[in-house]
C-alpha atoms as a PDB file:
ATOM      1  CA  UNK A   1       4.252  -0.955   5.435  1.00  0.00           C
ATOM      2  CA  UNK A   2       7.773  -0.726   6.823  1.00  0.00           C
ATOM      3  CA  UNK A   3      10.124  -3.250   7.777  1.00  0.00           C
ATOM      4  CA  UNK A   4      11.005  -4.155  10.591  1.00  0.00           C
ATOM      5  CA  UNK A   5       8.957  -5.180  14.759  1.00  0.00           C
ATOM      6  CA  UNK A   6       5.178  -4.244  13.464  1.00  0.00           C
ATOM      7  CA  UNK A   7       3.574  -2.137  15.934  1.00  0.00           C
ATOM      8  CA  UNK A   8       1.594  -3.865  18.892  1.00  0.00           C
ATOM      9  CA  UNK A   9      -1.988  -4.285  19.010  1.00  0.00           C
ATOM     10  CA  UNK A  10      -2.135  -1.346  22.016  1.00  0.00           C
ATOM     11  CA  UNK A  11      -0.136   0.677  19.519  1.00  0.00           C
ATOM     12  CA  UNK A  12      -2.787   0.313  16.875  1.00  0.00           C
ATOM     13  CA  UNK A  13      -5.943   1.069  19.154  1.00  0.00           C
ATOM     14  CA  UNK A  14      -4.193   4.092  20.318  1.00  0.00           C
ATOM     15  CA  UNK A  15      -3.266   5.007  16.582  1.00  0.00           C
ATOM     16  CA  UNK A  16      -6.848   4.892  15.389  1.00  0.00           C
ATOM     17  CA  UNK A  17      -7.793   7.002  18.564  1.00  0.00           C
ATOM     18  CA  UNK A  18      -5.686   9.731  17.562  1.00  0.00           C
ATOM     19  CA  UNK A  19      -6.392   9.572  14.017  1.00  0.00           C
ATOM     20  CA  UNK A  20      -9.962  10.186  14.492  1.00  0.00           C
ATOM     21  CA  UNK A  21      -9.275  13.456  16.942  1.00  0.00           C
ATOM     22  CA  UNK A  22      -6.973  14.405  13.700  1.00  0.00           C
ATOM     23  CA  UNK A  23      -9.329  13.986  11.373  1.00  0.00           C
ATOM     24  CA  UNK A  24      -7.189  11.278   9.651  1.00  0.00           C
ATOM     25  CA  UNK A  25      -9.388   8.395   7.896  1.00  0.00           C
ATOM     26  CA  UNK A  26      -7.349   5.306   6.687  1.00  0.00           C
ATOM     27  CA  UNK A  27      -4.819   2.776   8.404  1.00  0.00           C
ATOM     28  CA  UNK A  28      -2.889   0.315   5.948  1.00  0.00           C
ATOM     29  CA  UNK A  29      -2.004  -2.856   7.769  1.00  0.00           C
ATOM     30  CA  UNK A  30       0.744  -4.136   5.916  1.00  0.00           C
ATOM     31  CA  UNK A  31       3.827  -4.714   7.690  1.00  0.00           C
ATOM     32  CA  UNK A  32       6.595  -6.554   6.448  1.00  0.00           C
ATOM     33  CA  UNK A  33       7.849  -8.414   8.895  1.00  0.00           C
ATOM     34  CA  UNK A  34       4.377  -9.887   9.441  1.00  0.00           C
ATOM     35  CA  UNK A  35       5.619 -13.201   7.768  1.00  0.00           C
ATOM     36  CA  UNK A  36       1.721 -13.489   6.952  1.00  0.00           C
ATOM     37  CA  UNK A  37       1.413 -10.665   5.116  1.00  0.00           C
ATOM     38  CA  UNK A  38       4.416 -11.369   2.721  1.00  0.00           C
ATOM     39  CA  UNK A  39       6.863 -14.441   2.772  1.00  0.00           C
ATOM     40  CA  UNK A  40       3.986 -16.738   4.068  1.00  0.00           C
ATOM     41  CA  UNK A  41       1.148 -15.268   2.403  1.00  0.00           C
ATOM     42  CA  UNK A  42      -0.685 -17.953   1.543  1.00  0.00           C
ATOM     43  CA  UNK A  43      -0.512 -19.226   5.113  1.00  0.00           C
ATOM     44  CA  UNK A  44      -3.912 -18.636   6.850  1.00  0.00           C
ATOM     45  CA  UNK A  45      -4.572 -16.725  10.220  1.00  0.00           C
ATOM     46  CA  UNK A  46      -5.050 -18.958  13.897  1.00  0.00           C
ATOM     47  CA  UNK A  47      -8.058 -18.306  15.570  1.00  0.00           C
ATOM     48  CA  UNK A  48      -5.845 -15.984  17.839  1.00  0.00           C
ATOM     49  CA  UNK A  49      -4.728 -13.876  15.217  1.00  0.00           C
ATOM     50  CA  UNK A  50      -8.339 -13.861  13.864  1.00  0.00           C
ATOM     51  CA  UNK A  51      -9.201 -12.417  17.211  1.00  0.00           C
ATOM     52  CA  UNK A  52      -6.945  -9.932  17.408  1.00  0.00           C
ATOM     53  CA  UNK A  53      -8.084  -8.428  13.618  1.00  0.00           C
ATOM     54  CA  UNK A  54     -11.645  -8.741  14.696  1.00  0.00           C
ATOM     55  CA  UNK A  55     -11.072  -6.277  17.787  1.00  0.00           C
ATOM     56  CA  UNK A  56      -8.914  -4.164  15.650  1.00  0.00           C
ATOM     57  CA  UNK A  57     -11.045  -3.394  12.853  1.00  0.00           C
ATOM     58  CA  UNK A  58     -13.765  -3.209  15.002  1.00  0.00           C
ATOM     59  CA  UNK A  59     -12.410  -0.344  16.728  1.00  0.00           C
ATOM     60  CA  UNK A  60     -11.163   1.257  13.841  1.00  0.00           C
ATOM     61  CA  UNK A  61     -15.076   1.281  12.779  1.00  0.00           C
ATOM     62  CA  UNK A  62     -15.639   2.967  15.721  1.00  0.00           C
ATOM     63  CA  UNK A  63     -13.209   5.618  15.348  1.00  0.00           C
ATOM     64  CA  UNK A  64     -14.311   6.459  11.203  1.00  0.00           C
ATOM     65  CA  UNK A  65     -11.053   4.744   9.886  1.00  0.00           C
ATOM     66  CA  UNK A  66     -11.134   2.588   6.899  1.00  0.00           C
ATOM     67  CA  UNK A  67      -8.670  -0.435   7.411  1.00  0.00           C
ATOM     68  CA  UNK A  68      -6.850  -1.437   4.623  1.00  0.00           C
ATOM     69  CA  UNK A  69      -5.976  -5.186   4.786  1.00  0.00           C
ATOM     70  CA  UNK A  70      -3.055  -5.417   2.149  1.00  0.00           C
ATOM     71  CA  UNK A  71      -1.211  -8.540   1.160  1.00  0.00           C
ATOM     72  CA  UNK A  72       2.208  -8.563  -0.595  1.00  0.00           C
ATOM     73  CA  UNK A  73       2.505 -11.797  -2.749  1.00  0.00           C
ATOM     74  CA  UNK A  74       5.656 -11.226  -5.733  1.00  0.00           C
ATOM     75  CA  UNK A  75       8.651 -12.797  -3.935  1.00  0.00           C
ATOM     76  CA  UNK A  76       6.955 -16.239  -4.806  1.00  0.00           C
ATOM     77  CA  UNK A  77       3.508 -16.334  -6.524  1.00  0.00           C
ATOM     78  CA  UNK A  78       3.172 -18.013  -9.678  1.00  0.00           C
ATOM     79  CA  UNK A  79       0.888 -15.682 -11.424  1.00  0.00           C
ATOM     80  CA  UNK A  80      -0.668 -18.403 -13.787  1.00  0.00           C
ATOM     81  CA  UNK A  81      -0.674 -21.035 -11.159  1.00  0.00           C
ATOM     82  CA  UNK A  82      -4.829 -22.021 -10.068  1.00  0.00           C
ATOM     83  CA  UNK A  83      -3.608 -23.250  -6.738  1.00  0.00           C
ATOM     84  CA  UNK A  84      -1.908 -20.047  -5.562  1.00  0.00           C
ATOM     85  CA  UNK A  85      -4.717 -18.102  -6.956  1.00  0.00           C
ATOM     86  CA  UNK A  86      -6.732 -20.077  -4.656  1.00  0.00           C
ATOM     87  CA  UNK A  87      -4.886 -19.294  -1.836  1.00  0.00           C
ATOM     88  CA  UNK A  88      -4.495 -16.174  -2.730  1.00  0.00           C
ATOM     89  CA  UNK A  89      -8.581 -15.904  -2.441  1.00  0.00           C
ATOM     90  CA  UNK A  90      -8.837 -17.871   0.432  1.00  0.00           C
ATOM     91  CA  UNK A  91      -6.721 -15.864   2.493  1.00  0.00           C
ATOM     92  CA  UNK A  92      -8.472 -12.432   1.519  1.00  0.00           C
ATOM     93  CA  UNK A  93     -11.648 -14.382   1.742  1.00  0.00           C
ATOM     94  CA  UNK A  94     -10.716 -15.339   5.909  1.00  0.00           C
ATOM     95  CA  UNK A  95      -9.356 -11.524   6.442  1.00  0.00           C
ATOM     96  CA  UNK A  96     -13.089 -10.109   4.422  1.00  0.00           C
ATOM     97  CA  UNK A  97     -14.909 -12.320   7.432  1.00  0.00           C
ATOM     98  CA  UNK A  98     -12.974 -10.382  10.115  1.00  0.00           C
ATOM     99  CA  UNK A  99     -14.895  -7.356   9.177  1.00  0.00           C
ATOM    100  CA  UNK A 100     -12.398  -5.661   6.924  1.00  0.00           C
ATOM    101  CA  UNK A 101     -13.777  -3.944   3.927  1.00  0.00           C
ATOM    102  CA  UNK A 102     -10.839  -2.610   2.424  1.00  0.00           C
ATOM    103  CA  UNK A 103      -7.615  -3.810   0.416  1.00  0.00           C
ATOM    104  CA  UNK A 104      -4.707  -3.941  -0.698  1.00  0.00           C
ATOM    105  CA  UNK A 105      -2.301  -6.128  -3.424  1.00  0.00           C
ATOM    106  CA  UNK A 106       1.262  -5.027  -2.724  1.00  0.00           C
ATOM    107  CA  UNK A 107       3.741  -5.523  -5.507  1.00  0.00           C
ATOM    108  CA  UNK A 108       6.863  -3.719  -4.053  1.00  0.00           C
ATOM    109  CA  UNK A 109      10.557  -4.647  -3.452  1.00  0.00           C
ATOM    110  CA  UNK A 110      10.580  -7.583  -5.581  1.00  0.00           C
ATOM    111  CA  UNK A 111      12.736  -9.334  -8.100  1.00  0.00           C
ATOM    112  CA  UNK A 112      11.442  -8.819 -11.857  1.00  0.00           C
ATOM    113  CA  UNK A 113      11.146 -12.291 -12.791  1.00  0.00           C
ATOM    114  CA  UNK A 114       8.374 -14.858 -13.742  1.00  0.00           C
ATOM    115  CA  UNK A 115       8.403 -18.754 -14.000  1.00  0.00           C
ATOM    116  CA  UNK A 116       8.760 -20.260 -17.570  1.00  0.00           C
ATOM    117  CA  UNK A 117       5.046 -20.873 -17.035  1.00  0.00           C
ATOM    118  CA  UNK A 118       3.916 -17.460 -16.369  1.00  0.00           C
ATOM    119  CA  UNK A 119       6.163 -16.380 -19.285  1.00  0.00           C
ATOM    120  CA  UNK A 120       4.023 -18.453 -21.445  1.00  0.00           C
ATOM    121  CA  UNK A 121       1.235 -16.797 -19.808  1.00  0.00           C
ATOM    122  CA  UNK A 122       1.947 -12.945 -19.797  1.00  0.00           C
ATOM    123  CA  UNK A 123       3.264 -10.648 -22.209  1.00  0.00           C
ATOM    124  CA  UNK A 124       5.268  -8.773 -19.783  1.00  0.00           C
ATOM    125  CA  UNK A 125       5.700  -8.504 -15.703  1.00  0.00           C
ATOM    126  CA  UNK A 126       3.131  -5.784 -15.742  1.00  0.00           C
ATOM    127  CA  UNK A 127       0.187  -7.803 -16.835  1.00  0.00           C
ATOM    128  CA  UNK A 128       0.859 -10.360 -14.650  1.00  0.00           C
ATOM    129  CA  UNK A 129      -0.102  -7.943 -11.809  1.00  0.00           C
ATOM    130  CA  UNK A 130      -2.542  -5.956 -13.615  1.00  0.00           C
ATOM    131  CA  UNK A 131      -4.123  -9.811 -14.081  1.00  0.00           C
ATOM    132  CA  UNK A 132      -4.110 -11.003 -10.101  1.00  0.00           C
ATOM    133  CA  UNK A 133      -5.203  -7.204  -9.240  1.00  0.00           C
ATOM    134  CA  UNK A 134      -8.012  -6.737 -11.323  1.00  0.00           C
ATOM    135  CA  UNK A 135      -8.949 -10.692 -10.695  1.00  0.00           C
ATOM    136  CA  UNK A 136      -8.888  -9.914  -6.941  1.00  0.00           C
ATOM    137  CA  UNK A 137     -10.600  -6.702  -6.996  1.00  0.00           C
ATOM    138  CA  UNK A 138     -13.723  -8.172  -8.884  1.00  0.00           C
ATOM    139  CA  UNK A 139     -13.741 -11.812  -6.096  1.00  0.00           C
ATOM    140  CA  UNK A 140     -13.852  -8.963  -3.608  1.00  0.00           C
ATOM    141  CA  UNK A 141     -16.733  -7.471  -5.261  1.00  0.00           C
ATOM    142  CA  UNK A 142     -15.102  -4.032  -6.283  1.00  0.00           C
ATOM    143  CA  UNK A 143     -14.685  -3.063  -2.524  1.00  0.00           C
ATOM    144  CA  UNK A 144     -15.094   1.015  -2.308  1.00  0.00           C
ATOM    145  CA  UNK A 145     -11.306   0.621  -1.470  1.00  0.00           C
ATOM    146  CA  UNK A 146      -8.786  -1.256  -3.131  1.00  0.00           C
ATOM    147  CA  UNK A 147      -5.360   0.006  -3.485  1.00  0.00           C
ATOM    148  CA  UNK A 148      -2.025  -1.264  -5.958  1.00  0.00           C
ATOM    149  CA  UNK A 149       1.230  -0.948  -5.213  1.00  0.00           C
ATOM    150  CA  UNK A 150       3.115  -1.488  -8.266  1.00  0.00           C
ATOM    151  CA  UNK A 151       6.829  -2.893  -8.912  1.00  0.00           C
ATOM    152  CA  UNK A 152       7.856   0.512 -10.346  1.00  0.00           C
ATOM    153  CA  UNK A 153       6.332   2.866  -7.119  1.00  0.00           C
ATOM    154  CA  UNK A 154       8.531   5.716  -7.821  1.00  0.00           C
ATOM    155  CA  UNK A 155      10.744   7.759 -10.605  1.00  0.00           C
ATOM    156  CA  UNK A 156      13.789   6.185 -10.108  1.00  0.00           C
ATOM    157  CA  UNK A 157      12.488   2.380 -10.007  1.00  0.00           C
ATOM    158  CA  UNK A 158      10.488   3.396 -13.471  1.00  0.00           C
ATOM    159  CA  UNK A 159      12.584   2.169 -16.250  1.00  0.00           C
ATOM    160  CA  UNK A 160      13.639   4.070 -17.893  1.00  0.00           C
ATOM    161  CA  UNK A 161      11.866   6.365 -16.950  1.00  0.00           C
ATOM    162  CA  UNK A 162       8.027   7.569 -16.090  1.00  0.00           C
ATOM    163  CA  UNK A 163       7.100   8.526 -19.223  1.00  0.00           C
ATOM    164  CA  UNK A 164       8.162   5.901 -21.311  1.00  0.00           C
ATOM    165  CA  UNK A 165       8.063   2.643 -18.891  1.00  0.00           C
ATOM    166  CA  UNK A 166       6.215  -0.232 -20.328  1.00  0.00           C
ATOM    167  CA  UNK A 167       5.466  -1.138 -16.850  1.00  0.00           C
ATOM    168  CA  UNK A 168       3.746   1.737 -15.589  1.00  0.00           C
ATOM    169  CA  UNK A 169       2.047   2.263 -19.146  1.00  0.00           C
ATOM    170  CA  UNK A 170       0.545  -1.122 -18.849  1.00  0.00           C
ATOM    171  CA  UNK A 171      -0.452  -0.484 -15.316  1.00  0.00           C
ATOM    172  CA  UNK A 172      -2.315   2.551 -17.148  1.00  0.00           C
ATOM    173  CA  UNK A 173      -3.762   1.109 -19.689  1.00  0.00           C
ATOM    174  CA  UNK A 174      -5.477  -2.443 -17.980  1.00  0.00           C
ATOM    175  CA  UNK A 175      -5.536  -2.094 -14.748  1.00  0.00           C
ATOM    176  CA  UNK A 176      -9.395  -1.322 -13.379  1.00  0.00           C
ATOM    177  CA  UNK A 177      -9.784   2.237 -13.190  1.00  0.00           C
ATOM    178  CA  UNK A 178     -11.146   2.391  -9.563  1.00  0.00           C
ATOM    179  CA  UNK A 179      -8.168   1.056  -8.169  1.00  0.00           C
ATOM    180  CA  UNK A 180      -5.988   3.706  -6.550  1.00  0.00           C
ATOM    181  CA  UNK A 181      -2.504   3.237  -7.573  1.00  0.00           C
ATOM    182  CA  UNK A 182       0.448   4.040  -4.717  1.00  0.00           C
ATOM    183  CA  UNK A 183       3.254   5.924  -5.674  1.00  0.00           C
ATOM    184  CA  UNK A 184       6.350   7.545  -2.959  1.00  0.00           C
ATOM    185  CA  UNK A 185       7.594  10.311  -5.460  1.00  0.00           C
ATOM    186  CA  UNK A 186      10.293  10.676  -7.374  1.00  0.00           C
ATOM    187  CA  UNK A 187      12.414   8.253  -4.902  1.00  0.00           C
ATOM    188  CA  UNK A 188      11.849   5.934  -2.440  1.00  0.00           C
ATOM    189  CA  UNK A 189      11.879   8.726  -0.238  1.00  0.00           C
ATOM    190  CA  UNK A 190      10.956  11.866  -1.843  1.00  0.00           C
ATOM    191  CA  UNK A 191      12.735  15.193  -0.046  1.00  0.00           C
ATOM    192  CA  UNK A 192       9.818  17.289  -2.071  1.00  0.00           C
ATOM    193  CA  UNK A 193       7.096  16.341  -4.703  1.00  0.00           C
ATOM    194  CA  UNK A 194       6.040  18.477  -6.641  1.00  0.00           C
ATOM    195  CA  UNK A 195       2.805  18.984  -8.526  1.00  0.00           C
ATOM    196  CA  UNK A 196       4.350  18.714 -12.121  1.00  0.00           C
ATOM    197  CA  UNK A 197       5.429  15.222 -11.521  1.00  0.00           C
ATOM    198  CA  UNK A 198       2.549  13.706 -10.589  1.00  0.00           C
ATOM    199  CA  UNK A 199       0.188  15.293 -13.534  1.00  0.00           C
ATOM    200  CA  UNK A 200       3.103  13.487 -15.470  1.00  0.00           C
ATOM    201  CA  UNK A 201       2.694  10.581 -14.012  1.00  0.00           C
ATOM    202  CA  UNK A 202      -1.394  10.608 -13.796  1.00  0.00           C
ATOM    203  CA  UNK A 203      -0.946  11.101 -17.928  1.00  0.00           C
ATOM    204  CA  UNK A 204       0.885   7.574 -17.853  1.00  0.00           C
ATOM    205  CA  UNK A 205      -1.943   5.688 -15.166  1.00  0.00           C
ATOM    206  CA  UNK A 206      -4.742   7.411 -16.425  1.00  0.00           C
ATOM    207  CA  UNK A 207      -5.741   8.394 -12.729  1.00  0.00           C
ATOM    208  CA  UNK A 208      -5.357  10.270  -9.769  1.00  0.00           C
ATOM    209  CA  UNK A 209      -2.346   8.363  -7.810  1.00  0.00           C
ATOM    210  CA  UNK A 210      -2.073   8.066  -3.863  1.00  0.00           C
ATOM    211  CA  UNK A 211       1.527   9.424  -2.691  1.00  0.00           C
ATOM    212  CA  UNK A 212       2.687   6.337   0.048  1.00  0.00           C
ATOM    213  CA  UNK A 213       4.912   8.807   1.603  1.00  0.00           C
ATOM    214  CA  UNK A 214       7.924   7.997   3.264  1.00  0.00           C
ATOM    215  CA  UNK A 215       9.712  10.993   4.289  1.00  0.00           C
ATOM    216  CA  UNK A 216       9.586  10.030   7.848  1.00  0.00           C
ATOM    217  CA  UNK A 217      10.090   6.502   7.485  1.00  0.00           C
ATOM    218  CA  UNK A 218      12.855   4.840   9.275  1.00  0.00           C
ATOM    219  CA  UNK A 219      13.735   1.251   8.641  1.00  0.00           C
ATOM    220  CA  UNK A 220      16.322   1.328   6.142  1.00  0.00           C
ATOM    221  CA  UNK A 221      18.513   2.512   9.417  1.00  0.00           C
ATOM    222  CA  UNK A 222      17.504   2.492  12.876  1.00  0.00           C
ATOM    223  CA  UNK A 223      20.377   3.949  14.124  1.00  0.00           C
ATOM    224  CA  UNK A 224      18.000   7.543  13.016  1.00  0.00           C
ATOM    225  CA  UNK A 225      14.370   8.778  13.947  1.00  0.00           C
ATOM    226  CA  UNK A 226      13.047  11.321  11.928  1.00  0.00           C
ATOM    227  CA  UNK A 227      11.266  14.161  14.280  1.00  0.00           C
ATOM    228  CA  UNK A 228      10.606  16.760  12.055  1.00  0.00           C
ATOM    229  CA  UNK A 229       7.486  17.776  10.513  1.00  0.00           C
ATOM    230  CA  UNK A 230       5.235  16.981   7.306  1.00  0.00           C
ATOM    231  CA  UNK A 231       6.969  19.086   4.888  1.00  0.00           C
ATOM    232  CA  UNK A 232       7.951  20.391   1.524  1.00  0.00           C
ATOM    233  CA  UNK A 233       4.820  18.501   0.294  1.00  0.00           C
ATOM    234  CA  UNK A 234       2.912  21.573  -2.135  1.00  0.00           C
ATOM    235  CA  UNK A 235      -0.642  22.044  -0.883  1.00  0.00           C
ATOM    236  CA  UNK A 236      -1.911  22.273  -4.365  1.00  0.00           C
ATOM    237  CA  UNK A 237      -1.090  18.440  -4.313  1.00  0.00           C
ATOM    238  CA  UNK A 238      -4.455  17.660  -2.703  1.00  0.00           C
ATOM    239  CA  UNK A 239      -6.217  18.787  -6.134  1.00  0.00           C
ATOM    240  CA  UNK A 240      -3.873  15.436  -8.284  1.00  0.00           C
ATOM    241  CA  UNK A 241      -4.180  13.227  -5.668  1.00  0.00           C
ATOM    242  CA  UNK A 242      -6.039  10.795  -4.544  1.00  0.00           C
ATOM    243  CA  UNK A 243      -5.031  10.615  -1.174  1.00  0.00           C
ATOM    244  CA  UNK A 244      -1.845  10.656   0.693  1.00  0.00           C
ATOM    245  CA  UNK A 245      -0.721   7.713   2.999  1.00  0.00           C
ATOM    246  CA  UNK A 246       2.152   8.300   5.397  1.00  0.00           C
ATOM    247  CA  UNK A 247       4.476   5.793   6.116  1.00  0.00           C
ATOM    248  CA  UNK A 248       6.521   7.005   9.605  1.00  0.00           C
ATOM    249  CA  UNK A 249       9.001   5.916  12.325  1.00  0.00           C
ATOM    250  CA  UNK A 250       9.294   2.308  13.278  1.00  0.00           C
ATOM    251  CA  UNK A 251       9.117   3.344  17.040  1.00  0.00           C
ATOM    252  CA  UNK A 252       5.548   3.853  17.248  1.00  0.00           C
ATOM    253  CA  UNK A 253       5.931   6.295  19.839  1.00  0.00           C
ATOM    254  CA  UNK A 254       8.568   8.609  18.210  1.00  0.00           C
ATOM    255  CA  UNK A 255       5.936   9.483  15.583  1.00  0.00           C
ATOM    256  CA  UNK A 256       3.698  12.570  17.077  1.00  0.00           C
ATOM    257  CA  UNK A 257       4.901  14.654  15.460  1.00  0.00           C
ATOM    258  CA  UNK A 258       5.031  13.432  12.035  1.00  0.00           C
ATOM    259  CA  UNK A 259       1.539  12.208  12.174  1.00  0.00           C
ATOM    260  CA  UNK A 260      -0.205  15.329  13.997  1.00  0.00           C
ATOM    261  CA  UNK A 261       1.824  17.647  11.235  1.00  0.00           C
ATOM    262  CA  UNK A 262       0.757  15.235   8.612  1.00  0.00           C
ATOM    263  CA  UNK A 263      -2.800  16.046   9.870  1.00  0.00           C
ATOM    264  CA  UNK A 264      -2.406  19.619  10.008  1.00  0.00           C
ATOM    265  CA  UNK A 265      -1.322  19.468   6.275  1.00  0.00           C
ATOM    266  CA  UNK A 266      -4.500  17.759   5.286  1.00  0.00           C
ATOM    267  CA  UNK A 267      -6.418  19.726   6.733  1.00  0.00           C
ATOM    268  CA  UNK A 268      -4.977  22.734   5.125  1.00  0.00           C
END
């Protein structure tokens, strides 16, 4: 989920290699700088890109990872509009008859705005997206993984605050309670997270969130790599969570160490 040059397609295949020796499970495909995952989402995949997902999730099957297909749509959707709904399906629909099982709506890094027609539509910003996610999740068929990033993904983007945002509340109250909700901590990237903050914040969305960690992530400056381990992450975390999803390096290569720690951790 980083921006930035995505990682190769020999990148990947060796990624889900070493996940399964790790006993990691899940790979989220959702790069930014994929213009097809976010500025051009509507746009549909060649037969050559279709290709290349096919082989990937294939072998991802074969190594016991889930692959998440997510999409990122806010920087342009009109929430109340039937023909980007359409596409919206359509291009889920072409990535479901890849192979991939598993998914994603991506709400992150966007401008809190709506047309005059989906302010006629919605009550708020909030159930705009609680509206395409839930409407997504049920044309998908309630897939056994479906994941929501929201607008507000951390403390300091909840206004004003995480107990008493109408945006998260919202999120809370009407989004579908099987969908996992990602969250980075209290900031963008979190130097610790403790286990007090999220029981706070699984009070306000009414579940168990996934962290979407970013402690080793790089893209905001590439003039740094972060080669440290997993850390100051509490293990009792594992009992409020529903997962944790690490978000590392740009340099694919730069990241053993993050990852393998990151492994260790779950498996403690």
């Amino acid at each position: 989920g980083f921006y930035g040059l995505p990682w190769s397609f020999t990148d990947r295949l060796d990624l889900f290699e070493r996940l399964k020796k790790w006993g990691l499970n899940t790979y989220i495909y959702g790069p930014k700088d994929d213009y097809k995952h976010r500025s051009a989402w509507r746009d549909l995949y060649t037969e050559t890109e279709a290709d290349l997902f096919r082989a990937l999730i294939k072998n991802a099957i074969v190594n016991d990872v889930i692959f998440v297909y997510a999409i990122s749509p806010g920087n342009d959707i009109c929430y109340s509009n039937a023909s980007d709904i359409a596409a919206l399906k359509d291009k889920l629909d072409q990535v479901r008859s890849f192979g991939c099982e598993a998914f994603a709506v991506f709400f992150d890094d966007i401008y809190c705005t709506m047309s005059k027609k989906d302010k006629g539509n919605f009550a708020s910003f909030a159930d705009a997206h609680v509206y395409i996610a839930n409407l997504i999740y049920e044309h998908l068929n309630r897939p056994a993984v479906f994941m929501f990033c929201p607008t507000e993904y951390c403390a300091t983007r909840a206004v004003p605050s995480v107990e008493n945002s109408p945006y998260l509340t919202v999120i809370g109250d009407k989004l579908h309670p099987d969908v996992k909700v990602l969250w980075t901590g209290p900031d963008v990237i979190s130097p610790f997270i403790s286990v007090d903050s999220i029981l706070a914040l699984q009070e306000i969305l009414k579940r168990k969130p996934i962290i979407w960690d970013n402690i080793h992530a790089n893209d905001y400056d590439h003039s740094r790599i972060f080669l440290g381990p997993y850390q100051d992450r509490p293990i009792e975390l594992a009992k409020v969570l529903s997962g944790v999803i690490t978000n590392p390096n740009c340099e694919y290569r730069m990241n053993y160490v993050p990852i393998r720690t990151f492994s260790l951790w779950c498996q403690s």
